[in-house]
Protein backbone atom coordinates (compact mmCIF):
# COMPACT_ATOMS: atom_id res chain seq x y z
CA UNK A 1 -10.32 -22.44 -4.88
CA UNK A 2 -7.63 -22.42 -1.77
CA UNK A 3 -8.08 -20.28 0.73
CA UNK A 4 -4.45 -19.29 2.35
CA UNK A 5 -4.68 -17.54 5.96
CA UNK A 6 -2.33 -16.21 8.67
CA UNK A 7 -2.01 -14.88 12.41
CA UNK A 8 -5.46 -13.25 13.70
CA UNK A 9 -3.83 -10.91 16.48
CA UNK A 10 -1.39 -8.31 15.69
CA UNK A 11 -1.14 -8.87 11.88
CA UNK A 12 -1.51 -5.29 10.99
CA UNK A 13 1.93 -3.34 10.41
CA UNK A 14 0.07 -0.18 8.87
CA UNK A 15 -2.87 2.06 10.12
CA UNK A 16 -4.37 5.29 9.80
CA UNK A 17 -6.15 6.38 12.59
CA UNK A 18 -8.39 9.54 12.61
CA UNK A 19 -7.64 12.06 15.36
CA UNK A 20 -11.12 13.77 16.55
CA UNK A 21 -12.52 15.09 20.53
CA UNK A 22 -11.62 18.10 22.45
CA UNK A 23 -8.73 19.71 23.03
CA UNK A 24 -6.79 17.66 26.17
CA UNK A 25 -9.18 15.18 25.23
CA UNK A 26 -8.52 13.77 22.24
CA UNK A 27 -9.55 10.70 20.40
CA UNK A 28 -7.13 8.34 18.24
CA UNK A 29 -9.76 5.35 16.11
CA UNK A 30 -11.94 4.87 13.36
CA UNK A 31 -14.91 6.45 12.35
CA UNK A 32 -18.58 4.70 13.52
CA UNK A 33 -20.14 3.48 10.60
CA UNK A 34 -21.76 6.21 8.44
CA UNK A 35 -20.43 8.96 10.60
CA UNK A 36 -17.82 11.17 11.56
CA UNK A 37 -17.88 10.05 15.63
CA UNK A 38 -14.37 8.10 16.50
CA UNK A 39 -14.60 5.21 17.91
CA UNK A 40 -11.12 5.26 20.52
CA UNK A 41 -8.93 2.25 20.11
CA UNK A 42 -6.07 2.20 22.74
CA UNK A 43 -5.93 -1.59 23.01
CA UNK A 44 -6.42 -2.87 19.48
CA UNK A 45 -5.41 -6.49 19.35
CA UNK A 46 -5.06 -6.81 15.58
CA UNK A 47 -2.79 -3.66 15.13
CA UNK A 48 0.76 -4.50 15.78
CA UNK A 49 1.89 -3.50 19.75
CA UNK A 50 3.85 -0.50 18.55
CA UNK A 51 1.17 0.95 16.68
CA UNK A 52 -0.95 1.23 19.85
CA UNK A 53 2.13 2.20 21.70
CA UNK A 54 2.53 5.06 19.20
CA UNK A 55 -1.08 5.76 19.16
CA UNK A 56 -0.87 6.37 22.86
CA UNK A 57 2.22 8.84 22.59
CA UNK A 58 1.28 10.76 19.90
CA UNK A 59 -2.74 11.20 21.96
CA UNK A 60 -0.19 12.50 25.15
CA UNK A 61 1.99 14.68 23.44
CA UNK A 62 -1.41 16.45 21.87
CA UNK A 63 -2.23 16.97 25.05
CA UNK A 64 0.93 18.13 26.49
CA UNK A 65 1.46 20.73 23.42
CA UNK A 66 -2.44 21.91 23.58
CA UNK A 67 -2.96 21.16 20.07
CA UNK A 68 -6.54 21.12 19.23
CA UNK A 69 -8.14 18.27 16.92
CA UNK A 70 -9.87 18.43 13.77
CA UNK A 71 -13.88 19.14 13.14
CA UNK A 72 -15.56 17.60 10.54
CA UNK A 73 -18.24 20.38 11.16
CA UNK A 74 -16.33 23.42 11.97
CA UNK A 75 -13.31 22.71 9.63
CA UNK A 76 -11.39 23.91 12.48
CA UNK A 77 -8.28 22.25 14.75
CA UNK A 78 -4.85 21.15 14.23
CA UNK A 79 -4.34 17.35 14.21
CA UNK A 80 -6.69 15.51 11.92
CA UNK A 81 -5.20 12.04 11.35
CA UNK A 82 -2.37 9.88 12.21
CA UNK A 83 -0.81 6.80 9.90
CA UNK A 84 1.76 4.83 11.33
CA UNK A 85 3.62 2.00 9.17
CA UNK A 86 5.70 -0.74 11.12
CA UNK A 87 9.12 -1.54 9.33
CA UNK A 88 9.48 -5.27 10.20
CA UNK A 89 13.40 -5.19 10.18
CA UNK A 90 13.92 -2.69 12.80
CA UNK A 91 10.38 -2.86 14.41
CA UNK A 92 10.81 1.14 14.68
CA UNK A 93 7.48 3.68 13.26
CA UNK A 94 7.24 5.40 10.31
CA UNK A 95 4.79 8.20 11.85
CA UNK A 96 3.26 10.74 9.63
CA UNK A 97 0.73 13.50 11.52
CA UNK A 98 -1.53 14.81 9.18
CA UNK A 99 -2.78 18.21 9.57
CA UNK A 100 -5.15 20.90 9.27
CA UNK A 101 -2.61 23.22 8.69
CA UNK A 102 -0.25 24.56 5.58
CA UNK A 103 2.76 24.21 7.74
CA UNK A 104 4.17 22.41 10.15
CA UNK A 105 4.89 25.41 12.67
CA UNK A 106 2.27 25.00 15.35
CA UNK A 107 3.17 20.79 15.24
CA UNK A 108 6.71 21.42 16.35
CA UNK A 109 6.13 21.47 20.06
CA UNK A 110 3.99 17.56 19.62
CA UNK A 111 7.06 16.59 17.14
CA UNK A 112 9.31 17.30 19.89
CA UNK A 113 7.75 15.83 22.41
CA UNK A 114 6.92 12.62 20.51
CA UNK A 115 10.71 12.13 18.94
CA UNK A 116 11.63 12.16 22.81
CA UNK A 117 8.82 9.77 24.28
CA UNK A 118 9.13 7.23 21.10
CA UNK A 119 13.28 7.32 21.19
CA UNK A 120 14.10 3.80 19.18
CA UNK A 121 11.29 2.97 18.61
CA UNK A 122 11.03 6.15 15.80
CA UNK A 123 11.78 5.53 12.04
CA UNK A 124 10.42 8.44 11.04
CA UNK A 125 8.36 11.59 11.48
CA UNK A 126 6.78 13.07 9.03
CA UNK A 127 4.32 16.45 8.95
CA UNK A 128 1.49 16.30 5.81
CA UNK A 129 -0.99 18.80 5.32
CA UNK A 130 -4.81 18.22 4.38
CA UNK A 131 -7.23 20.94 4.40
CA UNK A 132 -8.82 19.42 1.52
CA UNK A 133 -12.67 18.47 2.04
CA UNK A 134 -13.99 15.13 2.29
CA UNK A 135 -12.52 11.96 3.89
CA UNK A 136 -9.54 11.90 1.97
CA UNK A 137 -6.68 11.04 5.02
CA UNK A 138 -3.51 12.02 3.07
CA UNK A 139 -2.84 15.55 0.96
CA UNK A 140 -0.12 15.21 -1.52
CA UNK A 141 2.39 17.43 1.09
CA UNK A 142 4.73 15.55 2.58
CA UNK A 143 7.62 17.35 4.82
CA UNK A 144 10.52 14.73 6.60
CA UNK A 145 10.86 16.02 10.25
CA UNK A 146 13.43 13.17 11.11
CA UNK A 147 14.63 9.54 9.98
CA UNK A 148 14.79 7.58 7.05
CA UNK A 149 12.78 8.54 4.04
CA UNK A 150 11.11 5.01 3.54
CA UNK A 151 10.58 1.91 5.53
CA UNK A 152 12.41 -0.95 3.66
CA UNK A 153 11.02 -4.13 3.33
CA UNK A 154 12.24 -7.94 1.94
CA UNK A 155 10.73 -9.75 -0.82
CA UNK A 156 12.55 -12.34 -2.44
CA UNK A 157 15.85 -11.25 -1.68
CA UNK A 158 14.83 -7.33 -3.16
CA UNK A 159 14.76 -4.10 -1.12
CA UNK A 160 11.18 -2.83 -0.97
CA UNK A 161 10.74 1.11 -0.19
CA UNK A 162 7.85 2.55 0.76
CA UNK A 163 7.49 6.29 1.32
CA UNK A 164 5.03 7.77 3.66
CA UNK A 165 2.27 8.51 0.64
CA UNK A 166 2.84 5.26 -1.14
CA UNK A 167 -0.05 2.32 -0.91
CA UNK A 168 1.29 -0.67 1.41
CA UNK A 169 -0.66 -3.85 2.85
CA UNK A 170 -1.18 -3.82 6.37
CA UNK A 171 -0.97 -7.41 6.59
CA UNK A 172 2.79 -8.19 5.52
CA UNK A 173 2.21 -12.01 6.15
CA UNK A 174 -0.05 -12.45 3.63
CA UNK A 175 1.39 -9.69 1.45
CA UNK A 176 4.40 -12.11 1.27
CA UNK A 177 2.48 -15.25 0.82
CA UNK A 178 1.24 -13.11 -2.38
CA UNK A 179 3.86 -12.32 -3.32
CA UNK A 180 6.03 -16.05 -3.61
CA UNK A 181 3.06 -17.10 -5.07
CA UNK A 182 2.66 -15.04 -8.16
CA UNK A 183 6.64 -15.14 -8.26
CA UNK A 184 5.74 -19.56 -8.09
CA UNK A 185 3.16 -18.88 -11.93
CA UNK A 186 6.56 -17.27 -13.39
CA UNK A 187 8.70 -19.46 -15.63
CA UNK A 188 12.33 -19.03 -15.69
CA UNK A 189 13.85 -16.77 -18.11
CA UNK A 190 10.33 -15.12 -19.14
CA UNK A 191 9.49 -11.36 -20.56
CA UNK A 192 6.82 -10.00 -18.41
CA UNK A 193 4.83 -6.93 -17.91
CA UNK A 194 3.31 -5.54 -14.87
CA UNK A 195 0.98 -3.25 -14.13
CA UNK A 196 -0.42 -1.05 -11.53
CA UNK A 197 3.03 -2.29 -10.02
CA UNK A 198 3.21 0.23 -6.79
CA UNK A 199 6.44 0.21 -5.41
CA UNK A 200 7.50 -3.03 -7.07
CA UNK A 201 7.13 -5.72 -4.42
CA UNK A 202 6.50 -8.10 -6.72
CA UNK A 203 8.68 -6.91 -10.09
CA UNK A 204 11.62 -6.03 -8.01
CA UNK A 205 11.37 -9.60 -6.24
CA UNK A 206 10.98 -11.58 -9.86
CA UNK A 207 14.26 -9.99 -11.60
CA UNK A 208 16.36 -13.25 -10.66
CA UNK A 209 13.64 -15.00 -12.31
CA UNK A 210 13.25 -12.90 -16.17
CA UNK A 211 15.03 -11.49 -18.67
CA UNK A 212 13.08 -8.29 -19.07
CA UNK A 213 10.22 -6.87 -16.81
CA UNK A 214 8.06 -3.83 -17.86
CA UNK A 215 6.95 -1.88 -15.20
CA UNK A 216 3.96 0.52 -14.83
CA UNK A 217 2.34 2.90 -11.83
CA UNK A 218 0.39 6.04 -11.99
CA UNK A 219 1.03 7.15 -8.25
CA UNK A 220 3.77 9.50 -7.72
CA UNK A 221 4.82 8.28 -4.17
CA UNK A 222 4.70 4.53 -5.24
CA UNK A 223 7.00 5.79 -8.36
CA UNK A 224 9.40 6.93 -5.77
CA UNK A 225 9.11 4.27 -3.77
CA UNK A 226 10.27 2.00 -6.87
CA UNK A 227 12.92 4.64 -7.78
CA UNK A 228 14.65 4.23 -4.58
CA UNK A 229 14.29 0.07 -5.21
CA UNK A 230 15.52 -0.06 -8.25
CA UNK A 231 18.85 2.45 -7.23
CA UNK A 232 19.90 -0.36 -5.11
CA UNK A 233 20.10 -2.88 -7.68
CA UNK A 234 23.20 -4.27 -9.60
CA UNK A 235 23.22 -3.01 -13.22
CA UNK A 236 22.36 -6.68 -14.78
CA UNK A 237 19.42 -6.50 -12.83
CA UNK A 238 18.16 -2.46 -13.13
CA UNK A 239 18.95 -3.26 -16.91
CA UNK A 240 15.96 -5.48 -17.21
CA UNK A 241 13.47 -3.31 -15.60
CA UNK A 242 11.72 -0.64 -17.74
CA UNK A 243 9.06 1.55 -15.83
CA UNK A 244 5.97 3.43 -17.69
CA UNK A 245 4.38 5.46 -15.45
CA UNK A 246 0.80 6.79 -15.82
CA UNK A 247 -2.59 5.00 -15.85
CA UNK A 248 -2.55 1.08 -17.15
CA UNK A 249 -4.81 1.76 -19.15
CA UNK A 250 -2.32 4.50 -21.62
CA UNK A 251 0.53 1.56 -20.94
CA UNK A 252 -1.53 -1.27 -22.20
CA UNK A 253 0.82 -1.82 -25.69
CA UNK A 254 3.32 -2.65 -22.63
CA UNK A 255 1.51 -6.14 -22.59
CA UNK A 256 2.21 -7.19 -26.21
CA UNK A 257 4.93 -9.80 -26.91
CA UNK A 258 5.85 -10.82 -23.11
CA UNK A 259 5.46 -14.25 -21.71
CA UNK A 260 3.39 -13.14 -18.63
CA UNK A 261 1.12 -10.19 -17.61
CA UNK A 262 0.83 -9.48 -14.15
CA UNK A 263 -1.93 -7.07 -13.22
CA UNK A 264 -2.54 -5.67 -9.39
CA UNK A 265 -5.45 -2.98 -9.90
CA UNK A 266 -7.50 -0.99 -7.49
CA UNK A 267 -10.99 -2.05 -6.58
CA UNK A 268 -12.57 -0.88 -9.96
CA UNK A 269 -10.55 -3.25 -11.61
CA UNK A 270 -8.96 -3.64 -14.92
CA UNK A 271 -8.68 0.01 -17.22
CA UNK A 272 -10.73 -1.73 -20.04
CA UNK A 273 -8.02 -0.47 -22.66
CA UNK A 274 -5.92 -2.86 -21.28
CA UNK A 275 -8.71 -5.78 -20.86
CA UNK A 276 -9.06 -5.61 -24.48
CA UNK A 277 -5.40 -5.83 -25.08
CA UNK A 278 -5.17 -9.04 -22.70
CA UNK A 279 -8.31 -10.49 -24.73
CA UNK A 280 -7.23 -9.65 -28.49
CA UNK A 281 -3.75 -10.59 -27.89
CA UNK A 282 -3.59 -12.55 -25.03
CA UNK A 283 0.10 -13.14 -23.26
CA UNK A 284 1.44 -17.17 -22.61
CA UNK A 285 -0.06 -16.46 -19.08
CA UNK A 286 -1.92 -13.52 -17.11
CA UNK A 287 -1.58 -13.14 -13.18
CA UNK A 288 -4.46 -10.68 -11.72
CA UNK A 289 -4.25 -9.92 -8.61
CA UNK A 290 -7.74 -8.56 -7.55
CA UNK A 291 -8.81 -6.99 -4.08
CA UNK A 292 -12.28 -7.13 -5.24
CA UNK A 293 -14.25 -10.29 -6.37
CA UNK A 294 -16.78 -8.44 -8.16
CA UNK A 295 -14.66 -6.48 -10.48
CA UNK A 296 -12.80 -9.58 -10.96
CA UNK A 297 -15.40 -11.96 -11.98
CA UNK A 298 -16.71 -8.91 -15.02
CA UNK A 299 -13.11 -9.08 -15.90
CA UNK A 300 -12.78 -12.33 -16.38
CA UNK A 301 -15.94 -12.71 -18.34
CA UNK A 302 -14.52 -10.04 -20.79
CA UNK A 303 -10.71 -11.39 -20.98
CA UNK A 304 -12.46 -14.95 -21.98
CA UNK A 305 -15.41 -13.81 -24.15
CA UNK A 306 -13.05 -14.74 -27.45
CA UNK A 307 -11.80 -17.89 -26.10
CA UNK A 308 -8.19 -17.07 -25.91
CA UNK A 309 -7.84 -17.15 -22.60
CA UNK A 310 -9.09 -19.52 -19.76
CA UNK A 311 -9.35 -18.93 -16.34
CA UNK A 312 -6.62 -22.05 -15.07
CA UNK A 313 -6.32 -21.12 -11.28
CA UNK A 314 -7.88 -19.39 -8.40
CA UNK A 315 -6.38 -18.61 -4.64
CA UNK A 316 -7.78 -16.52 -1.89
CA UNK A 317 -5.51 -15.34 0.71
CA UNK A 318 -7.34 -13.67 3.83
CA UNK A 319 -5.47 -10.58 3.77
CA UNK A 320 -8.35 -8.98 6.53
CA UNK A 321 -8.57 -11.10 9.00
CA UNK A 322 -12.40 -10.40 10.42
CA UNK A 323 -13.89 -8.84 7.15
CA UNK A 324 -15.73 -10.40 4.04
CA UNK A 325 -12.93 -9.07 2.37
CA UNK A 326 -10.10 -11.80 0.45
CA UNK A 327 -7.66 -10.92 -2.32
CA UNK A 328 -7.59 -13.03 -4.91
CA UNK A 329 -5.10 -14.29 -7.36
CA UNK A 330 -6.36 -15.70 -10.44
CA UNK A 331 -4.34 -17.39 -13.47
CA UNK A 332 -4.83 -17.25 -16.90
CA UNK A 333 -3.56 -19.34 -19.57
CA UNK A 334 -3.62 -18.59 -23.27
CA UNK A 335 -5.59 -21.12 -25.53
């Protein structure tokens, strides 16, 4: 196995940071372990400068408006959590301010104010409301109080949106280093089918390399997110791209008769629907992408139970700098 790593300091372009304390006293951080106490993080060194920067202007401008923060206990309080995404191109801030709230009325006064005291550096500002129990950060409500309506990154030559609710990587380096090498295990001119695709980073940065790419997500903000990628492209390319949203697991006839079978699933892994598709008729080549080793080692006991498919490759890349955590790529070759 290879282990592939990148820059320890300032390597993360996306957080969510809980908002918590009294009012003209609030606290922007994580949680302590096990509880709901924030832990205040003005000077993180592995968040990207303008995400402490924006940290410490959106803290002032609660202040400044008197907007009280969210309890845990109580249920009560405005401003509950904050998630700011770093658009590498621009180096402006995609800032969305969640709230306890079903509008965005009593936020206006701290939108002002932080538009003003941010000036360039802004993307975007965003209002979403959460009254939902739980630790859920993000409700499904989204409102656009200014800017663009997705930061826009660059993989392999391919526009990359993401809106505010879609799921990103923090850690962009390594995201890319992913990225080229999954896009390294494709051969030229193949049929391929991807799921749990998110926005598309990687299908939308592979079209040069395949005639035909089928495309599947289940969330509704990464679907837009590859809607607004895939307007941009030249009708050769959008031509080749077919997208089936909904779980993986409903799409798995998707991975009969391509070449290769990417897969990029959340920590539980593989929908077994399409685990048993992979192992009874197993593509030329299958490409999991797994951001957890256990899930990935009970897949890959099931996808080569029947001998069809062999486990040909493995990479770690050390997408958490400072955690047990690793995503790993593993290749599978058909029999």
């Amino acid at each position: 196995m290879r282990l592939i790593s990148g820059g320890s300091s300032a390597f993360r372009l996306r957080a969510r940071l809980a908002i918590r304390g009294h009012k003209g006293s609030p606290k922007l951080g994580l949680f302590e372990l096990g509880t709901h106490r924030v832990v205040h993080i003005p000077h993180c060194s592995v968040q990207h400068p303008l995400i402490n920067r924006v940290a410490a202007i959106v803290r002032r401008a609660l202040v400044d408006a008197q907007l009280t923060c969210f309890s845990d206990r109580a249920r009560l309080g405005i401003a509950r959590f904050l998630q700011v995404v770093v658009e590498r191109s621009s180096q402006s801030a995609q800032v969305v301010l969640v709230a306890n709230s079903d509008s965005a009325e009593p936020l206006e006064a701290c939108f002002g104010l932080i538009r003003e005291r941010l000036g360039s550096d802004l993307h975007s500002l965003w209002f979403n409301a959460n009254r939902a129990e739980g630790n859920t950060i993000l409700g499904s409500d989204f409102q656009r109080w200014c800017g663009a309506e997705s930061v826009v990154e660059c993989f392999g030559g391919a526009a990359v949106h993401y809106p505010p609710g879609a799921f990103g990587q923090s850690n962009l380096e390594i995201a890319q280093a992913i990225i080229e090498h999954v896009r390294a295990q494709i051969p030229t001119g193949a049929r391929v089918a991807e799921f749990n695709a998110g926005v598309g980073a990687i299908a939308l940065s592979v079209l040069d390399r395949v005639t035909e790419i089928r495309v599947n997500e289940l969330g509704a903000a990464s679907l837009q997110g590859l809607a607004l990628g895939m307007a941009q492209l030249d009708a050769v390319s959008r031509a080749k791209m077919t997208v089936l949203p909904g779980a993986a697991g409903a799409a798995s006839a998707a991975a009969a008769a391509v070449d290769v079978v990417i897969a990029d699933p959340p920590r539980k892994g593989l929908d077994p629907e399409l685990t048993a598709q992979l192992a009874a008729d197993p593509p030329e080549r299958f490409i999991y992408v797994s951001c957890d080793f256990d899930s990935l080692l009970r897949d890959a006991e099931h996808l080569t139970a029947q001998c069809r498919l062999k486990l040909a490759s493995l990479t770690a890349f050390n997408l958490m700098p400072f955690t047990e955590h690793v995503e790993t790529v593993a290749r599978f070759d058909r029999v």
